[in-house]
N, C-alpha and C. Protein backbone atom coordinates (compact mmCIF):
# COMPACT_ATOMS: atom_id res chain seq x y z
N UNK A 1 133.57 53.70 156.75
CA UNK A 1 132.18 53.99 156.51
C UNK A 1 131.78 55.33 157.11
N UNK A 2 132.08 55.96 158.14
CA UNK A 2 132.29 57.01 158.67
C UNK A 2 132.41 58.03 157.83
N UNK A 3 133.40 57.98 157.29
CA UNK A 3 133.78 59.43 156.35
C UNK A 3 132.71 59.47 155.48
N UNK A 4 132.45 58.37 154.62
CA UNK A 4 131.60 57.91 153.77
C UNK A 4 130.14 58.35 154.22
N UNK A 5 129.60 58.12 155.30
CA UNK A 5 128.17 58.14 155.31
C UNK A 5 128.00 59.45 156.88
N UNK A 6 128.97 59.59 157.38
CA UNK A 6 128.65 60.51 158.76
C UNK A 6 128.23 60.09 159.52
N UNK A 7 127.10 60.99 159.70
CA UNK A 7 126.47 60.52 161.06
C UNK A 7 125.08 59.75 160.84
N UNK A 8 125.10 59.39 159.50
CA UNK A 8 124.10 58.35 158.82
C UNK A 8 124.54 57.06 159.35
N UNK A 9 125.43 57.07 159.60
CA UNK A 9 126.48 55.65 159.70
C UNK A 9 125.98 55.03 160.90
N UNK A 10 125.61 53.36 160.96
CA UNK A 10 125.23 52.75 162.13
C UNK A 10 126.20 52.69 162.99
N UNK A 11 125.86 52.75 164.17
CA UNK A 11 127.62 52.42 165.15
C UNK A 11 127.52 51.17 164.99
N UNK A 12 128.93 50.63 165.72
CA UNK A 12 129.24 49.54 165.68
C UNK A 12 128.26 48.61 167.21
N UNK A 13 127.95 49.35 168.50
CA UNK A 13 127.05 48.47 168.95
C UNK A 13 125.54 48.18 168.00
N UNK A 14 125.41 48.79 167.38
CA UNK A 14 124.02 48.57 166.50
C UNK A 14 123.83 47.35 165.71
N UNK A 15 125.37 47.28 164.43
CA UNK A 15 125.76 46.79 164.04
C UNK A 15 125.80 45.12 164.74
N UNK A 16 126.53 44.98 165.73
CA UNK A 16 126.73 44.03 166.35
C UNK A 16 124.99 43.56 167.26
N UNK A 17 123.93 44.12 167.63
CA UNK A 17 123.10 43.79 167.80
C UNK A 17 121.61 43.58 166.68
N UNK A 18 121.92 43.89 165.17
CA UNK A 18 121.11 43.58 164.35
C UNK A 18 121.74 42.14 163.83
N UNK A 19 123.02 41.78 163.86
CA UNK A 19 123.86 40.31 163.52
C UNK A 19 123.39 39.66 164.35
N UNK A 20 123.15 40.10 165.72
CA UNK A 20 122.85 38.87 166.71
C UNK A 20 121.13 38.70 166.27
N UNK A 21 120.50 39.93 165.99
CA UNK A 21 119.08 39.22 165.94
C UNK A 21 119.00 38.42 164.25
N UNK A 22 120.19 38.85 163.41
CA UNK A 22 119.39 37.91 162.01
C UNK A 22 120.36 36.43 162.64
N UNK A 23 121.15 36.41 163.16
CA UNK A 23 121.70 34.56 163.59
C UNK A 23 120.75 34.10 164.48
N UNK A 24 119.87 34.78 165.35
CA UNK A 24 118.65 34.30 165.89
C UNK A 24 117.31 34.09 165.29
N UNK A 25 117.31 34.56 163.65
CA UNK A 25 115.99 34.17 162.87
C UNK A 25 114.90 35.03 162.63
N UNK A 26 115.35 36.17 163.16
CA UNK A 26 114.81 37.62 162.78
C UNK A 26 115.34 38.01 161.54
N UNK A 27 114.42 38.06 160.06
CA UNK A 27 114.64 38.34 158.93
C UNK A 27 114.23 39.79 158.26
N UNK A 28 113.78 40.55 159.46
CA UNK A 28 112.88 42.06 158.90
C UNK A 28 113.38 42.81 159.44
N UNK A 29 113.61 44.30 159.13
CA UNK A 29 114.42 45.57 159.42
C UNK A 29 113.23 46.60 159.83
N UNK A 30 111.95 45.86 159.72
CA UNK A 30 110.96 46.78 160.11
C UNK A 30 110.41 46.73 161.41
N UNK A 31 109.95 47.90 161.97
CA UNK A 31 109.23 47.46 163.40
C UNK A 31 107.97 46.81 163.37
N UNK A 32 108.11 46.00 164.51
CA UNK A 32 106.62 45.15 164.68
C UNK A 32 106.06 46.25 165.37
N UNK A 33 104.37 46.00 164.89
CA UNK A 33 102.98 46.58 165.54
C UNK A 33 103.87 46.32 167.38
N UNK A 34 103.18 47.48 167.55
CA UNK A 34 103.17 47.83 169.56
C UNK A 34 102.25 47.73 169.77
N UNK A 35 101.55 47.35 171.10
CA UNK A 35 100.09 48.07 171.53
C UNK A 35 100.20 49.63 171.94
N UNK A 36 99.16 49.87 171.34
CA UNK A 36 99.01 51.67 171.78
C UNK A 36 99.90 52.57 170.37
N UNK A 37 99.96 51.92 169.61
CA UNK A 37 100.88 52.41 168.42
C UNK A 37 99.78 53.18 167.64
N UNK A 38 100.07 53.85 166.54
CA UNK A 38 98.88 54.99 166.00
C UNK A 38 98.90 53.80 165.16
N UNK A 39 97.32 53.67 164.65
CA UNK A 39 97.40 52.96 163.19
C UNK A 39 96.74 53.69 162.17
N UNK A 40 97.20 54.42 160.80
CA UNK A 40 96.98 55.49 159.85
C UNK A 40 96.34 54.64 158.63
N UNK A 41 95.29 54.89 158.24
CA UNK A 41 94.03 54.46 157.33
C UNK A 41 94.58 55.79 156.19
N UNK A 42 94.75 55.07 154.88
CA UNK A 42 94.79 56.33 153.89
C UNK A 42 93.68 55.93 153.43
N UNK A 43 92.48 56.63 152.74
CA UNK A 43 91.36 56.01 152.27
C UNK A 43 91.26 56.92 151.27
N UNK A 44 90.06 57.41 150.35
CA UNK A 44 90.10 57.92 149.34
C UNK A 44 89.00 59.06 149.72
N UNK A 45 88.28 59.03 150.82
CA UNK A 45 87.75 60.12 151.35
C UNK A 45 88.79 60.84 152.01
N UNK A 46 89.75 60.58 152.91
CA UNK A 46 90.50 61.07 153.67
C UNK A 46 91.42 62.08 152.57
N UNK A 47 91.78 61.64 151.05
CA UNK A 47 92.63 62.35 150.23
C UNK A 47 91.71 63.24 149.64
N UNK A 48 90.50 63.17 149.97
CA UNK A 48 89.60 64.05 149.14
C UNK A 48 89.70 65.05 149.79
N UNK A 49 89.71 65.05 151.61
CA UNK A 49 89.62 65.79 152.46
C UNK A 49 90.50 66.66 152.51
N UNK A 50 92.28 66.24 152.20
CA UNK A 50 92.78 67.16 152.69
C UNK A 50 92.94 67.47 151.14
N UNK A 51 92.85 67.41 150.18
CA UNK A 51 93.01 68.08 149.07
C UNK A 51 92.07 69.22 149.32
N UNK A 52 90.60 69.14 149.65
CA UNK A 52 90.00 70.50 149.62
C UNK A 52 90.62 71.36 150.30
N UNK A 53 90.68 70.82 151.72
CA UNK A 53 91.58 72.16 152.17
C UNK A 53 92.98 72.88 151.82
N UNK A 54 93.95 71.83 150.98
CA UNK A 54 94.95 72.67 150.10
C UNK A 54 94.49 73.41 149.25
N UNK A 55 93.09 73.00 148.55
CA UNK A 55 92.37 73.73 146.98
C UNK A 55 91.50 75.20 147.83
N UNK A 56 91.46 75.13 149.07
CA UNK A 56 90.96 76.21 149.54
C UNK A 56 91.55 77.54 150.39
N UNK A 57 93.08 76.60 150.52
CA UNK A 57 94.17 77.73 151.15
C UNK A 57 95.54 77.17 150.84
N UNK A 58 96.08 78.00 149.77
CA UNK A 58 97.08 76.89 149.58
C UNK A 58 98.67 77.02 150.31
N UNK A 59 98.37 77.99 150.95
CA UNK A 59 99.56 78.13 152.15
C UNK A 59 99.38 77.61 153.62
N UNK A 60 98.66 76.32 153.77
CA UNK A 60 98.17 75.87 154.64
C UNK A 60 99.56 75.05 155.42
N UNK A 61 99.96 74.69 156.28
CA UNK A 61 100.10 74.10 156.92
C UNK A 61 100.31 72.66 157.61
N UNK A 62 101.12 71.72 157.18
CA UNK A 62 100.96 69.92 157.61
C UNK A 62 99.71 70.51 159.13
N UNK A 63 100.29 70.81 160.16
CA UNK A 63 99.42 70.90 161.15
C UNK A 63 97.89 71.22 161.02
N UNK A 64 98.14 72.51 160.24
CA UNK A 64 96.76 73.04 160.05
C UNK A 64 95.62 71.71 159.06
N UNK A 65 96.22 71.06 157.93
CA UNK A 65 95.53 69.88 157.59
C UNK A 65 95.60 69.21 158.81
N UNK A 66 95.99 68.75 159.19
CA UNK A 66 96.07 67.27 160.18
C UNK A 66 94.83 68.05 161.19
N UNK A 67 94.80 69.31 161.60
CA UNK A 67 93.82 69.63 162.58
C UNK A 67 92.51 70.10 162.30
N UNK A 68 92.39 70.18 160.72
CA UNK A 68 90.83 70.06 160.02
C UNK A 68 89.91 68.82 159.80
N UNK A 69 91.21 67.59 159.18
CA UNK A 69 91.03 66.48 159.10
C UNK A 69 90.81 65.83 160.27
N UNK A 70 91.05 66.12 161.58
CA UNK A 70 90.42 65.07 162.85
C UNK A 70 91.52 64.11 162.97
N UNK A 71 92.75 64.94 162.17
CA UNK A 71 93.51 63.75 162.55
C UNK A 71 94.82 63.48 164.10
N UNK A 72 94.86 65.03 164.38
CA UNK A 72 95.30 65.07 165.77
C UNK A 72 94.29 66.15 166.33
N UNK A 73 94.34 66.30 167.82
CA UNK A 73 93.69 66.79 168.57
C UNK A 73 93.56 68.43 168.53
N UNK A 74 92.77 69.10 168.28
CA UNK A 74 92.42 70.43 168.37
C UNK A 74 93.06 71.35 169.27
């Protein structure tokens, strides 16, 4: 699997600790909610939002949206 996938490839402790959690009754590959975890609202104002600012500079920036939108800190 190695050659095959690189360094995509799960190791084998990984391997051996996702077997132990599905024989224990853990059926999901996804992470559970944390406390203190970000929780991201897509809404249809929020796509309105950052579309204007692509329709108003269109060499903008992921950061530069995210810091018009209020969505990380200034």
């Amino acid at each position: 699997m190695k050659v095959q996938y690189g360094d995509a490839c799960l190791s084998l402790q990984q391997v051996y600790k996702w077997t132990r959690k599905f024989m224990n009754g853990i059926s999901s590959v996804t992470d559970c909610p944390r406390p203190g975890q970000v929780y991201q609202v897509v809404t249809p104002e929020g796509i309105a939002a950052v579309e204007a600012i692509v329709k108003e500079n269109r060499p903008v920036t992921v950061k530069e949206i995210a810091r018009s939108a209020d969505y990380i800190e200034k």
